[in-house]
C-alpha atoms as a PDB file:
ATOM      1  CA  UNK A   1      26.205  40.656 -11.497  1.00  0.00           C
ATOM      2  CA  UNK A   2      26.923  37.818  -9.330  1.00  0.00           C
ATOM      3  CA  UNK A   3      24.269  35.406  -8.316  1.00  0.00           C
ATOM      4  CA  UNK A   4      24.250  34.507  -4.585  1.00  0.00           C
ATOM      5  CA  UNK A   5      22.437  30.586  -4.655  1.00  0.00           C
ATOM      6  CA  UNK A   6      21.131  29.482  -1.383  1.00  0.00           C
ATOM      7  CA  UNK A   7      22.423  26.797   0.220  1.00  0.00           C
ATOM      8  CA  UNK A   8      20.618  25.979   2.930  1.00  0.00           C
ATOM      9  CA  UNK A   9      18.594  22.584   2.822  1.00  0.00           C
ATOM     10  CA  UNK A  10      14.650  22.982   2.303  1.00  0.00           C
ATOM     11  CA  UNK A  11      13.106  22.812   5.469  1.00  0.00           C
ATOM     12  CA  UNK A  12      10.881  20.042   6.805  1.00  0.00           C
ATOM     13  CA  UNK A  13       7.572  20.005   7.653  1.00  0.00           C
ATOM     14  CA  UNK A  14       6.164  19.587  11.204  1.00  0.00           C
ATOM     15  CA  UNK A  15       5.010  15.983  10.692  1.00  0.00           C
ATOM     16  CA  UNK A  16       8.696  15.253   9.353  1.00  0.00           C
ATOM     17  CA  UNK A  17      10.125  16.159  12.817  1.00  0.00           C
ATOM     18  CA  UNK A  18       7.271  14.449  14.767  1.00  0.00           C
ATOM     19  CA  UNK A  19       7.742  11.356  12.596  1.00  0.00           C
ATOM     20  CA  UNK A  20      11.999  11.416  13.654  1.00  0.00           C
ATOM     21  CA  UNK A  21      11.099  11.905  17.248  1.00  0.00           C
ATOM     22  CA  UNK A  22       8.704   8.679  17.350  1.00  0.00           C
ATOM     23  CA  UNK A  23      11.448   6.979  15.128  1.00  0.00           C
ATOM     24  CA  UNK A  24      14.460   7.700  17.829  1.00  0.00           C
ATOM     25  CA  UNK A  25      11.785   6.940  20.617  1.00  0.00           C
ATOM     26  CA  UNK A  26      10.785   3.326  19.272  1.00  0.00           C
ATOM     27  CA  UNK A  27      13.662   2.340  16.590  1.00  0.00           C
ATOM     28  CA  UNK A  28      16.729   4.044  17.227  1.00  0.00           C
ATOM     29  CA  UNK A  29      16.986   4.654  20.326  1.00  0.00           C
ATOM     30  CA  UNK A  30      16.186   1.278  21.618  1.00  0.00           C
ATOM     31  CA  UNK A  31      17.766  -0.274  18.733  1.00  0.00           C
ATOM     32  CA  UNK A  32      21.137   1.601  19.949  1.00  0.00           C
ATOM     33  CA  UNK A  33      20.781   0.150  23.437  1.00  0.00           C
ATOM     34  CA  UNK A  34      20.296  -2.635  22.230  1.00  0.00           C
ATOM     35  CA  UNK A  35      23.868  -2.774  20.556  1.00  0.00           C
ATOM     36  CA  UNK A  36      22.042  -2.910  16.944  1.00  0.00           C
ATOM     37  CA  UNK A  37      20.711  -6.371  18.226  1.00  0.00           C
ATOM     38  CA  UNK A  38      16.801  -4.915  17.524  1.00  0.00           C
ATOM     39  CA  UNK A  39      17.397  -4.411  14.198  1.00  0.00           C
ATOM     40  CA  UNK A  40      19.400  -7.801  13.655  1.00  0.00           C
ATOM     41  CA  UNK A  41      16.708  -9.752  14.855  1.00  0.00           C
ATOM     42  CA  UNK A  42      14.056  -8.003  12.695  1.00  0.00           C
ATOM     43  CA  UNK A  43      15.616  -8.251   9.215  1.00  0.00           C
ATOM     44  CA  UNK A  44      16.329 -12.176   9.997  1.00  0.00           C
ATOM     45  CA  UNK A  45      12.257 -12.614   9.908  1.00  0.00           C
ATOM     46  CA  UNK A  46      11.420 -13.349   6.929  1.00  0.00           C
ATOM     47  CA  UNK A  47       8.137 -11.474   4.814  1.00  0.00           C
ATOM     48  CA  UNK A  48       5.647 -13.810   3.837  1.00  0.00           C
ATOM     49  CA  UNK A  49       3.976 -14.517   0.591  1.00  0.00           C
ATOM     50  CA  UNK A  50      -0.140 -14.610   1.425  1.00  0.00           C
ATOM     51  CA  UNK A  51      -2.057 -16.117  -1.363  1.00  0.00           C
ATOM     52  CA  UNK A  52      -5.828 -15.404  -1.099  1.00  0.00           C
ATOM     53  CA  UNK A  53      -8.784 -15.742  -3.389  1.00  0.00           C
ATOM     54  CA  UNK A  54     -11.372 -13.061  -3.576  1.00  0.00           C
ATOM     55  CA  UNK A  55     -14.692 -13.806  -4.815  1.00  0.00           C
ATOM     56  CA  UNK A  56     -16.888 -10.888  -5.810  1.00  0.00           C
ATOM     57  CA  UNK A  57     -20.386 -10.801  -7.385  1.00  0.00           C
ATOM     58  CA  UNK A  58     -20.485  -7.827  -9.670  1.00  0.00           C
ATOM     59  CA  UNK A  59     -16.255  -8.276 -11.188  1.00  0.00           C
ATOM     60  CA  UNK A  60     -16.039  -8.369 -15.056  1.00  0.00           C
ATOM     61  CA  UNK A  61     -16.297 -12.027 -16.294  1.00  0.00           C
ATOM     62  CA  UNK A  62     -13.223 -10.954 -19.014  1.00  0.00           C
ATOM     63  CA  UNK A  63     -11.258 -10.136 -15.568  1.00  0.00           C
ATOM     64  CA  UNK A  64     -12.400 -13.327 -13.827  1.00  0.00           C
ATOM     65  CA  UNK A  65      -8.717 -14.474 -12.505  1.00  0.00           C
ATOM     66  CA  UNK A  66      -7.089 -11.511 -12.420  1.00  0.00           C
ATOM     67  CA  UNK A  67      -3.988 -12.013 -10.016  1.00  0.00           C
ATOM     68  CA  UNK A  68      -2.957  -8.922  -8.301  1.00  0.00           C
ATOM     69  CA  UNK A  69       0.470  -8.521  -6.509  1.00  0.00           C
ATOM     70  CA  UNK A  70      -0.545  -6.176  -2.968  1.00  0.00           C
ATOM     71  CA  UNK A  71       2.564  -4.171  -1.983  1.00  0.00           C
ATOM     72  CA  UNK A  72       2.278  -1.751   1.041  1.00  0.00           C
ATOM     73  CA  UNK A  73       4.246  -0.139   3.955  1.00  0.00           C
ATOM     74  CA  UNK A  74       7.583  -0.960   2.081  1.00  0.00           C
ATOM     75  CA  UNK A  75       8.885   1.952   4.223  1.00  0.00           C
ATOM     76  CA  UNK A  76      12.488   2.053   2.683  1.00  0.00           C
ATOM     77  CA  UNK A  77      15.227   3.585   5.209  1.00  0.00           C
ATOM     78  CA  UNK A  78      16.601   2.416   8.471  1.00  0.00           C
ATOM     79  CA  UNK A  79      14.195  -0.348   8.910  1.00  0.00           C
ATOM     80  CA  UNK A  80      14.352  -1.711   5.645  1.00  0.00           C
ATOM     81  CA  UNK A  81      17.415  -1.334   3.591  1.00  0.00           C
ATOM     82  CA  UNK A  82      16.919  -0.892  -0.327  1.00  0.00           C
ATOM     83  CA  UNK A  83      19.002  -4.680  -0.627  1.00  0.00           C
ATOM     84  CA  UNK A  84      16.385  -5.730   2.027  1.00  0.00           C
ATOM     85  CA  UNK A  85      13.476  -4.125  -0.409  1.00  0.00           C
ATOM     86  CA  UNK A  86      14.996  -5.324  -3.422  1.00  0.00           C
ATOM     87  CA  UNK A  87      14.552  -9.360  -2.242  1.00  0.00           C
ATOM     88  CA  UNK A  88      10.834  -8.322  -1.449  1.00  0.00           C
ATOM     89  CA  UNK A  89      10.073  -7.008  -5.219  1.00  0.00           C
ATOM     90  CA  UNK A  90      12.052  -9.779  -6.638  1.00  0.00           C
ATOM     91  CA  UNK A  91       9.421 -12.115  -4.286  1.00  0.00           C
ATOM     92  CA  UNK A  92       6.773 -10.131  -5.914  1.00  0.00           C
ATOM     93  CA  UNK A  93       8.057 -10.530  -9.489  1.00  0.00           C
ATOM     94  CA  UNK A  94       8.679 -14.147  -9.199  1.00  0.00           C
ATOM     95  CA  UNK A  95       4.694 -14.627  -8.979  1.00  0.00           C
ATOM     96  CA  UNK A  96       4.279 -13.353 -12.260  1.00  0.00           C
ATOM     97  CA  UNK A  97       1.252 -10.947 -11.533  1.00  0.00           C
ATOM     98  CA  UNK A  98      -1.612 -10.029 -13.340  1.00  0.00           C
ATOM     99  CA  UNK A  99      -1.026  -6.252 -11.706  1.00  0.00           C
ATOM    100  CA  UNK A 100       1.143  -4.569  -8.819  1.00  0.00           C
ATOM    101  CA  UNK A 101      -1.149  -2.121  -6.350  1.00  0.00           C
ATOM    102  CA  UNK A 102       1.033  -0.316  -3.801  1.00  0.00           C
ATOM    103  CA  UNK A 103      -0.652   1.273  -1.265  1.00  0.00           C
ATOM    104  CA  UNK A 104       1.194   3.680  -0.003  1.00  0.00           C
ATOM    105  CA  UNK A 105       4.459   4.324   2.319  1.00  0.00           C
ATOM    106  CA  UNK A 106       7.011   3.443   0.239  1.00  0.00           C
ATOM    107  CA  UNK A 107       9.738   5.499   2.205  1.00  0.00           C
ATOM    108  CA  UNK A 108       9.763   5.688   5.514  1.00  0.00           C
ATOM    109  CA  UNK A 109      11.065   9.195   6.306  1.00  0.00           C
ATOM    110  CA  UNK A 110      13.713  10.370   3.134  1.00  0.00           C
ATOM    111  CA  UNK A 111      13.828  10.335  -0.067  1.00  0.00           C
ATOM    112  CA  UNK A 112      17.511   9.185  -0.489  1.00  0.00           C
ATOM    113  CA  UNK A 113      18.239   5.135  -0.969  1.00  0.00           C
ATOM    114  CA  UNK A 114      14.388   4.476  -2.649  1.00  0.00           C
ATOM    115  CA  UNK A 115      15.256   5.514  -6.619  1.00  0.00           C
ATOM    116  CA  UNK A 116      16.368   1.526  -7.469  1.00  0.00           C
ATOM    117  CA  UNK A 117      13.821   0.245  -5.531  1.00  0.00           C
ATOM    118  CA  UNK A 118      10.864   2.662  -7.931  1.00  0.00           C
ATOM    119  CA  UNK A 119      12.690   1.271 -10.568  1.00  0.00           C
ATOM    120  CA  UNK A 120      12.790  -2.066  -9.495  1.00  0.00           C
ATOM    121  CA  UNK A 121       8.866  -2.335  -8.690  1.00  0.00           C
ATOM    122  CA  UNK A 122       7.956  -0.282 -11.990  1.00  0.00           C
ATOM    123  CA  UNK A 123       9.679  -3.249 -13.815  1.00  0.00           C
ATOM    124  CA  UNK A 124       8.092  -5.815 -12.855  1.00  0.00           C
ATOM    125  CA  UNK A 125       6.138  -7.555 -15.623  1.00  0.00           C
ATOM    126  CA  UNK A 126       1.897  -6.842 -15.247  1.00  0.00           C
ATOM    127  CA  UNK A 127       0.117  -6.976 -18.412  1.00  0.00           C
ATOM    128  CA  UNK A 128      -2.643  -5.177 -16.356  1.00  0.00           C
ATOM    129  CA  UNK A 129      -0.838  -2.288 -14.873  1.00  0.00           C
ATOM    130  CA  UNK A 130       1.688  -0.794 -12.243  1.00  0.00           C
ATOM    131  CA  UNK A 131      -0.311   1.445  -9.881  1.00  0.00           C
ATOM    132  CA  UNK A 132       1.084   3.284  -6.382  1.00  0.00           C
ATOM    133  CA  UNK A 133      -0.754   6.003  -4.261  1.00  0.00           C
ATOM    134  CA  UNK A 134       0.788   8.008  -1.362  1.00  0.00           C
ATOM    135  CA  UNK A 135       0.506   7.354   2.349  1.00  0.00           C
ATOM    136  CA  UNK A 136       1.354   9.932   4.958  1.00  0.00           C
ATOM    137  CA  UNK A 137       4.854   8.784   5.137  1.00  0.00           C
ATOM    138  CA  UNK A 138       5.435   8.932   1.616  1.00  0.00           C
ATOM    139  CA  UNK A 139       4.226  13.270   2.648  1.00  0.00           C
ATOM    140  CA  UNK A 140       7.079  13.561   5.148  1.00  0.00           C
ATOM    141  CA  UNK A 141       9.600  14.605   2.644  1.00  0.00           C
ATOM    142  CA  UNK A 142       8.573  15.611  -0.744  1.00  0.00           C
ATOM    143  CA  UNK A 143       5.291  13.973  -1.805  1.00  0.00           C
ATOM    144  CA  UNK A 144       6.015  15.694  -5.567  1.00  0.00           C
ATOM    145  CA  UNK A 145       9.376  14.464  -6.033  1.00  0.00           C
ATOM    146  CA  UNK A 146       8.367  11.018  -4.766  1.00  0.00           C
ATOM    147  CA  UNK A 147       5.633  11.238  -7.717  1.00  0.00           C
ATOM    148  CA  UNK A 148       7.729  12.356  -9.892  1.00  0.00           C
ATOM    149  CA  UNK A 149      10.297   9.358  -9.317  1.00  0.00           C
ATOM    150  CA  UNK A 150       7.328   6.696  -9.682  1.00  0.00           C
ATOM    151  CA  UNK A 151       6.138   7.855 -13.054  1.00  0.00           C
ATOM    152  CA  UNK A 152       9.392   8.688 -14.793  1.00  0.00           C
ATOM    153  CA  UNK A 153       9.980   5.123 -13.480  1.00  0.00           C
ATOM    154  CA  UNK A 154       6.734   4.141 -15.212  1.00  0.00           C
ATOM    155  CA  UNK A 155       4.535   3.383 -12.430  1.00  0.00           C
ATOM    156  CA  UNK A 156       0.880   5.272 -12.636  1.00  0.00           C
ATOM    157  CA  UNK A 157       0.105   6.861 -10.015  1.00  0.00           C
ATOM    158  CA  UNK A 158      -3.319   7.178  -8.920  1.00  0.00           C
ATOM    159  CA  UNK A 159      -4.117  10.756  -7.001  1.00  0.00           C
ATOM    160  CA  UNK A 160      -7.740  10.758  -6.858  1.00  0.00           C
ATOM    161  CA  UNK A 161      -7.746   9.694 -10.352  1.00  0.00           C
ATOM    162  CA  UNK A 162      -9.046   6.214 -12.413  1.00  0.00           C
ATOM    163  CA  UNK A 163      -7.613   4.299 -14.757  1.00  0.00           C
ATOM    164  CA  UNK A 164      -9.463   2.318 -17.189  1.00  0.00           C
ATOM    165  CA  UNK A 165      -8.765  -1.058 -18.559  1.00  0.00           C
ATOM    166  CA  UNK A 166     -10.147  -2.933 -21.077  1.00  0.00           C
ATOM    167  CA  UNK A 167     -10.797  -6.667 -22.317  1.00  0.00           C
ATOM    168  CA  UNK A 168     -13.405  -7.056 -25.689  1.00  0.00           C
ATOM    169  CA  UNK A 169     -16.370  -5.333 -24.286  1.00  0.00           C
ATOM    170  CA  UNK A 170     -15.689  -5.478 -20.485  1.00  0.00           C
ATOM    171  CA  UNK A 171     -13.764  -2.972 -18.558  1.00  0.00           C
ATOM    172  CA  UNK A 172     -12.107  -2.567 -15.551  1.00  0.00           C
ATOM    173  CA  UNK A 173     -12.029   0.656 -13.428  1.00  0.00           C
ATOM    174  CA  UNK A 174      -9.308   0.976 -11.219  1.00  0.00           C
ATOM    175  CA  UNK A 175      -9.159   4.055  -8.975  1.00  0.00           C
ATOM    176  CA  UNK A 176      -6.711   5.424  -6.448  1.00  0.00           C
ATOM    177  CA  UNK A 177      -7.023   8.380  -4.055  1.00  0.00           C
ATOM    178  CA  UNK A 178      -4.097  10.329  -1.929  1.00  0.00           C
ATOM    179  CA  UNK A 179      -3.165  10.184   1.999  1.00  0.00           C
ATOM    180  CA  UNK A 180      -6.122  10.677   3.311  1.00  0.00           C
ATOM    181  CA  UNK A 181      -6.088  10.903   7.602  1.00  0.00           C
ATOM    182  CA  UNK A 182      -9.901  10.552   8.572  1.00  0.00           C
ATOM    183  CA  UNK A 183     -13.439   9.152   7.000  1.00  0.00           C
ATOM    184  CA  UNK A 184     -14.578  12.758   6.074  1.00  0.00           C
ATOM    185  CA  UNK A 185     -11.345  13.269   4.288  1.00  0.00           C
ATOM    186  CA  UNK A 186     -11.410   9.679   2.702  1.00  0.00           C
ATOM    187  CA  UNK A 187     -15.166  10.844   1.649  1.00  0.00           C
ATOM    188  CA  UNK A 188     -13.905  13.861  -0.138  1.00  0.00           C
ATOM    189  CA  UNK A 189     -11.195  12.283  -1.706  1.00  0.00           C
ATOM    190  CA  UNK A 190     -13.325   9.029  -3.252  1.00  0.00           C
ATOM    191  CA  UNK A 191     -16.324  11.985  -4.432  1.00  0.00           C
ATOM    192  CA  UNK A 192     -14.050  13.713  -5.973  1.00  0.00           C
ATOM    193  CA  UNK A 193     -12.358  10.947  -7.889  1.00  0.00           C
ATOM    194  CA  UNK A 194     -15.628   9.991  -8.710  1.00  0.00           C
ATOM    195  CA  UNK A 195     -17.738  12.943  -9.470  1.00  0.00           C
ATOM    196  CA  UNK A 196     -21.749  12.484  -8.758  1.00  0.00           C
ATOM    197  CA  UNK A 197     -22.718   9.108 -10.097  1.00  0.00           C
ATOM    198  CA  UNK A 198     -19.406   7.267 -10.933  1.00  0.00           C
ATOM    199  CA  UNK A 199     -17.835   4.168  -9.243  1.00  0.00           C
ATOM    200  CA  UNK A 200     -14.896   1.778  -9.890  1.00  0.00           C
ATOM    201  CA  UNK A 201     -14.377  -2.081  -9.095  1.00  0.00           C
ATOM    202  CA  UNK A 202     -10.898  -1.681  -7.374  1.00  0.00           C
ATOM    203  CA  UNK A 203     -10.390   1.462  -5.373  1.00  0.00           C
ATOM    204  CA  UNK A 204      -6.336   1.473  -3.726  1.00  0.00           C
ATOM    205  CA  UNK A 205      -6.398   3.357  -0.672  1.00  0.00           C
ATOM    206  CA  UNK A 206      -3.919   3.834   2.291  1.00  0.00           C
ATOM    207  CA  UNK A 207      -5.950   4.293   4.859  1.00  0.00           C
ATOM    208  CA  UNK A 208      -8.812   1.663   5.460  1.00  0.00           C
ATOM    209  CA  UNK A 209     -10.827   3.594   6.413  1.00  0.00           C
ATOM    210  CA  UNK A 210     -12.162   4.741   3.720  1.00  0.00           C
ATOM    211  CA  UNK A 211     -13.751   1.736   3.202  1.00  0.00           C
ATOM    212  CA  UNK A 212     -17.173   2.959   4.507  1.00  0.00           C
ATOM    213  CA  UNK A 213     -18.275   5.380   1.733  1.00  0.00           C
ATOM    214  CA  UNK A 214     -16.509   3.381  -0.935  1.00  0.00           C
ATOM    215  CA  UNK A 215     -19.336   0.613   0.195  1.00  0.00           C
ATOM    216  CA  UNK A 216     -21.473   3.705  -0.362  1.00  0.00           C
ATOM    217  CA  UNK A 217     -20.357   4.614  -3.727  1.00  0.00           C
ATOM    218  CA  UNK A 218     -20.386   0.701  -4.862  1.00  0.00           C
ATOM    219  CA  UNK A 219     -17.100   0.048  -4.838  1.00  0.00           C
ATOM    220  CA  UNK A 220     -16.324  -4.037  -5.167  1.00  0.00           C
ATOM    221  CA  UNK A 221     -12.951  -3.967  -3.606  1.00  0.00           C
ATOM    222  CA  UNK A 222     -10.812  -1.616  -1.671  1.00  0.00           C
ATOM    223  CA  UNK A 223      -7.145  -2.721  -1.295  1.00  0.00           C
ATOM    224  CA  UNK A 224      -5.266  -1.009   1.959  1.00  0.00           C
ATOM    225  CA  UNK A 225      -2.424  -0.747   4.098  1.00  0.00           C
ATOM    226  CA  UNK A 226      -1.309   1.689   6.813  1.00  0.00           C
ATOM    227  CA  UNK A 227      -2.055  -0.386  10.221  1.00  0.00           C
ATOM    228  CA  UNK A 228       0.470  -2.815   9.980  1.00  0.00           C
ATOM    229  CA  UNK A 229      -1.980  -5.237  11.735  1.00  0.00           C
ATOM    230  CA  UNK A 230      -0.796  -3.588  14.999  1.00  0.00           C
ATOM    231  CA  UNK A 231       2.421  -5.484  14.480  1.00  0.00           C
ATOM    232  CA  UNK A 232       1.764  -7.112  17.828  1.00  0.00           C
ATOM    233  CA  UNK A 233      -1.007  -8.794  17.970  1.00  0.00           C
ATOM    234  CA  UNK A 234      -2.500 -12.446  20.318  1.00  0.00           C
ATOM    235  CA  UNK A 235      -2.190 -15.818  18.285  1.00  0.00           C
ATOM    236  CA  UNK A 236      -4.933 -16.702  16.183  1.00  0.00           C
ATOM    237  CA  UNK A 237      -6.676 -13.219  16.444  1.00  0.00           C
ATOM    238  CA  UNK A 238      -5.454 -11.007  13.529  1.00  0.00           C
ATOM    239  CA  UNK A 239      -7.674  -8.083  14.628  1.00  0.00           C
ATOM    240  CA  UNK A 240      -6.897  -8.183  18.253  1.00  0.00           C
ATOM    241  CA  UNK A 241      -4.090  -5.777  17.934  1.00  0.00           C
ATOM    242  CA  UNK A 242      -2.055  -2.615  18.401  1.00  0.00           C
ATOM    243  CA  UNK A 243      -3.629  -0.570  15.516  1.00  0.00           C
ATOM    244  CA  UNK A 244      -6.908   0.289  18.079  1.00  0.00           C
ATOM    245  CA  UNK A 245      -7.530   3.542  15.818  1.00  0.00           C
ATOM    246  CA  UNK A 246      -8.625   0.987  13.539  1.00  0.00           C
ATOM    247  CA  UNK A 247     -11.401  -1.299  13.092  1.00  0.00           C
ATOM    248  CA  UNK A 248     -10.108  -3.287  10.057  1.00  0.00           C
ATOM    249  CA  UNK A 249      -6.537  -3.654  10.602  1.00  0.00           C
ATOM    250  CA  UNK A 250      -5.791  -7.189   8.756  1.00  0.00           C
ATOM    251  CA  UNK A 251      -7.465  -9.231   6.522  1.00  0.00           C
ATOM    252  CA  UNK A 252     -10.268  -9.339   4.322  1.00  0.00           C
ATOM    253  CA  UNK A 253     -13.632  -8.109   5.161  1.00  0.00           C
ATOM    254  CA  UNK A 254     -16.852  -7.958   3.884  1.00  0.00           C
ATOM    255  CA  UNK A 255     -19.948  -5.363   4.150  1.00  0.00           C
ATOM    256  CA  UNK A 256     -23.106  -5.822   1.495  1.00  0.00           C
ATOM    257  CA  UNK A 257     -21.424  -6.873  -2.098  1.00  0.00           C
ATOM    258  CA  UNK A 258     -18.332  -5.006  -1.116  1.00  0.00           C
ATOM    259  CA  UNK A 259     -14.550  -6.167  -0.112  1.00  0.00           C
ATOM    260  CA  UNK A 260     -12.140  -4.714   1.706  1.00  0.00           C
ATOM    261  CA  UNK A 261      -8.456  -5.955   2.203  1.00  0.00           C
ATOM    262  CA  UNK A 262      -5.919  -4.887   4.339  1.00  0.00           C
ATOM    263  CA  UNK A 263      -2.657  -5.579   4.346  1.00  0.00           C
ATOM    264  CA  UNK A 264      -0.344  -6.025   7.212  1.00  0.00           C
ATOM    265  CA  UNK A 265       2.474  -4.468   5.345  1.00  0.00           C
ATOM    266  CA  UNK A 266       5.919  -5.864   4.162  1.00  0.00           C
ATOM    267  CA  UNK A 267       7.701  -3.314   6.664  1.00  0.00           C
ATOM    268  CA  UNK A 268       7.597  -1.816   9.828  1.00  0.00           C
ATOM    269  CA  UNK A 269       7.109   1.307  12.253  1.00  0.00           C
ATOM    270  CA  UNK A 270       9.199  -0.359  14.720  1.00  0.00           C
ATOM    271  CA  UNK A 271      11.492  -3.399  14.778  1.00  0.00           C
ATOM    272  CA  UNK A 272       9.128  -5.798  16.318  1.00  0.00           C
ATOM    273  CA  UNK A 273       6.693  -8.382  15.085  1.00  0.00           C
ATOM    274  CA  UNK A 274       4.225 -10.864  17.220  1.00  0.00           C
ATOM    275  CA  UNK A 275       2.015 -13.047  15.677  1.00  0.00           C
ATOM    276  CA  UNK A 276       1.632 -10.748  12.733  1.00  0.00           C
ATOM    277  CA  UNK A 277       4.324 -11.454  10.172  1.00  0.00           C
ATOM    278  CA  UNK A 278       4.836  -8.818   7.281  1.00  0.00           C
ATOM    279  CA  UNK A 279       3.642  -9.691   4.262  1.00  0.00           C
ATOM    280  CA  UNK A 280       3.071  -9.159   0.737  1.00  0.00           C
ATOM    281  CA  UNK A 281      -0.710 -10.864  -0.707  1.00  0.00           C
ATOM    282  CA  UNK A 282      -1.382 -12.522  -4.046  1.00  0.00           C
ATOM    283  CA  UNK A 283      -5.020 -11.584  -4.567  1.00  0.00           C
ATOM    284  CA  UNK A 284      -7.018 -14.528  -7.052  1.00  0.00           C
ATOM    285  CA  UNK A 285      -9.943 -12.242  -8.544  1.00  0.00           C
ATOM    286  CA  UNK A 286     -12.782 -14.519  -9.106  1.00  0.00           C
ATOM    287  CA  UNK A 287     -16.125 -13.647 -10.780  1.00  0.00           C
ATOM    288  CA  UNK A 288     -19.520 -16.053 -10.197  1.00  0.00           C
ATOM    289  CA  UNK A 289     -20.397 -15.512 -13.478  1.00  0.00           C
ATOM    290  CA  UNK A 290     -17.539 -16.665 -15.226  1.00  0.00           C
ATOM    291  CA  UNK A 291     -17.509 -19.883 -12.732  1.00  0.00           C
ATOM    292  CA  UNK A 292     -20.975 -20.849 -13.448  1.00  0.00           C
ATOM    293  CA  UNK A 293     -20.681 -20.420 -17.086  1.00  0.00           C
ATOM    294  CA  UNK A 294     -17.402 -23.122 -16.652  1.00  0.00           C
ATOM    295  CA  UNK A 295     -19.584 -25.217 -15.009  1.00  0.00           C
END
């Protein structure tokens, strides 16, 4: 008996269409009136390197130091080519890092063009670890697949899960929880990674805002993308931007013994930057402890 094999293509979800129609509306299309002159422009500015020290009071004296490389909002396709991409990681490799975080939206809307840039990132050199966790874009087409390609690259990927490293006696818990839209959500997510009493020291999240109730759960640092620091934003005021659903969009920030730092993002929703370059951020880990015992 003959088999009869579909070959229709699997269909998209309703946030895949919604996320093409904003892309024609603010990339595309303008970039096709523009004569391909939008897109020009943005790949000829360049993505900083932002070095920053973080100082926190309850970090692991054996991690004192630790140097983490803070990838997010790659958002491979139209916007940024894989060649494009490939220059970032190198960037990224080139500081030697401790450990890579990605948070989140590695593609922008496909799949197709991102395999040698998973590869790329899961090879550079971190004696501490490779970790990635989704962001909404990385949902768009096939979350699972996109998973799949990350770990078979050799990349851990953190879905509401923890990873625990180790130095003598000290440890290190690292944790990582999926796309998560709202607080509540965020909430669920973090509880659930960390069941009733639990807590890490470095939680990767895509969405900043769940910040909040990782202060709650004692969390020392929460590493995040997603805003893009508005992408526009006025000179010499980070937060004074475009991401208004947001009330940390850039920078570090502090509540109680907690950190949070968010990343403006080495790509782009649309191709237009003001006073908020993209960026990848070398984090400096320090602990008091360790520095008082130097001195």
């Amino acid at each position: 008996m003959a088999i009869r094999r579909s070959t229709s293509k699997p269909r998209r979800s309703a946030s895949y269409h919604r996320a093409r129609v904003r892309h024609l509306l603010l990339t595309s299309g303008p970039n096709r009136l523009s004569g391909g002159w939008l897109v020009r422009r943005h790949h000829d500015d360049p993505v900083v390197l932002r070095e920053l020290e973080i100082t926190l009071p309850n970090w692991p004296v054996a991690f004192d130091g630790l140097r983490i490389a803070h990838l997010s909002d790659l958002h491979v396709g139209e916007l940024m080519p894989a060649d494009r991409a490939l220059g970032i990681v190198d960037t990224i490799r080139r500081t030697r890092p401790d450990m890579v975080c990605n948070t989140g939206d590695l593609v922008d809307l496909r799949l197709e063009g991102v395999q040698d840039v998973v590869e790329a990132i899961a090879a550079i050199p971190a004696r501490c670890g490779n970790f990635f966790v989704l962001g909404n874009h990385d949902e768009l087409d096939c979350a699972e697949s996109l998973k799949r390609l990350v770990r078979r690259a050799g990349t851990t990927v953190l879905d509401n899960e923890i990873c625990i490293l180790r130095r003598g006696d000290e440890s290190l818990r690292v944790g990582g929880i999926g796309w998560a839209r709202t607080p509540v959500h965020c909430r669920s997510c973090i509880d659930r990674m960390l069941g009733d009493e639990g807590t890490v020291d470095l939680l990767l999240s895509h969405n900043p805002k769940a910040f909040d109730h990782a202060v709650d759960r004692n969390v020392q640092l929460v590493l995040s993308g997603h805003t893009h620091g508005g992408q526009i934003a006025r000179r010499n005021r980070p937060n004074a931007n475009l991401a208004v659903a947001h009330r940390r969009s850039a920078g570090l920030y502090a509540l109680g013994t907690s950190r949070l730092f968010v990343t403006t993002g080495a790509g782009a929703w649309f191709p237009l930057r003001v006073n908020c370059p993209a960026e990848v951020a070398l984090l400096t880990i320090r602990s008091p402890q360790a520095q008082s015992s130097e001195g």
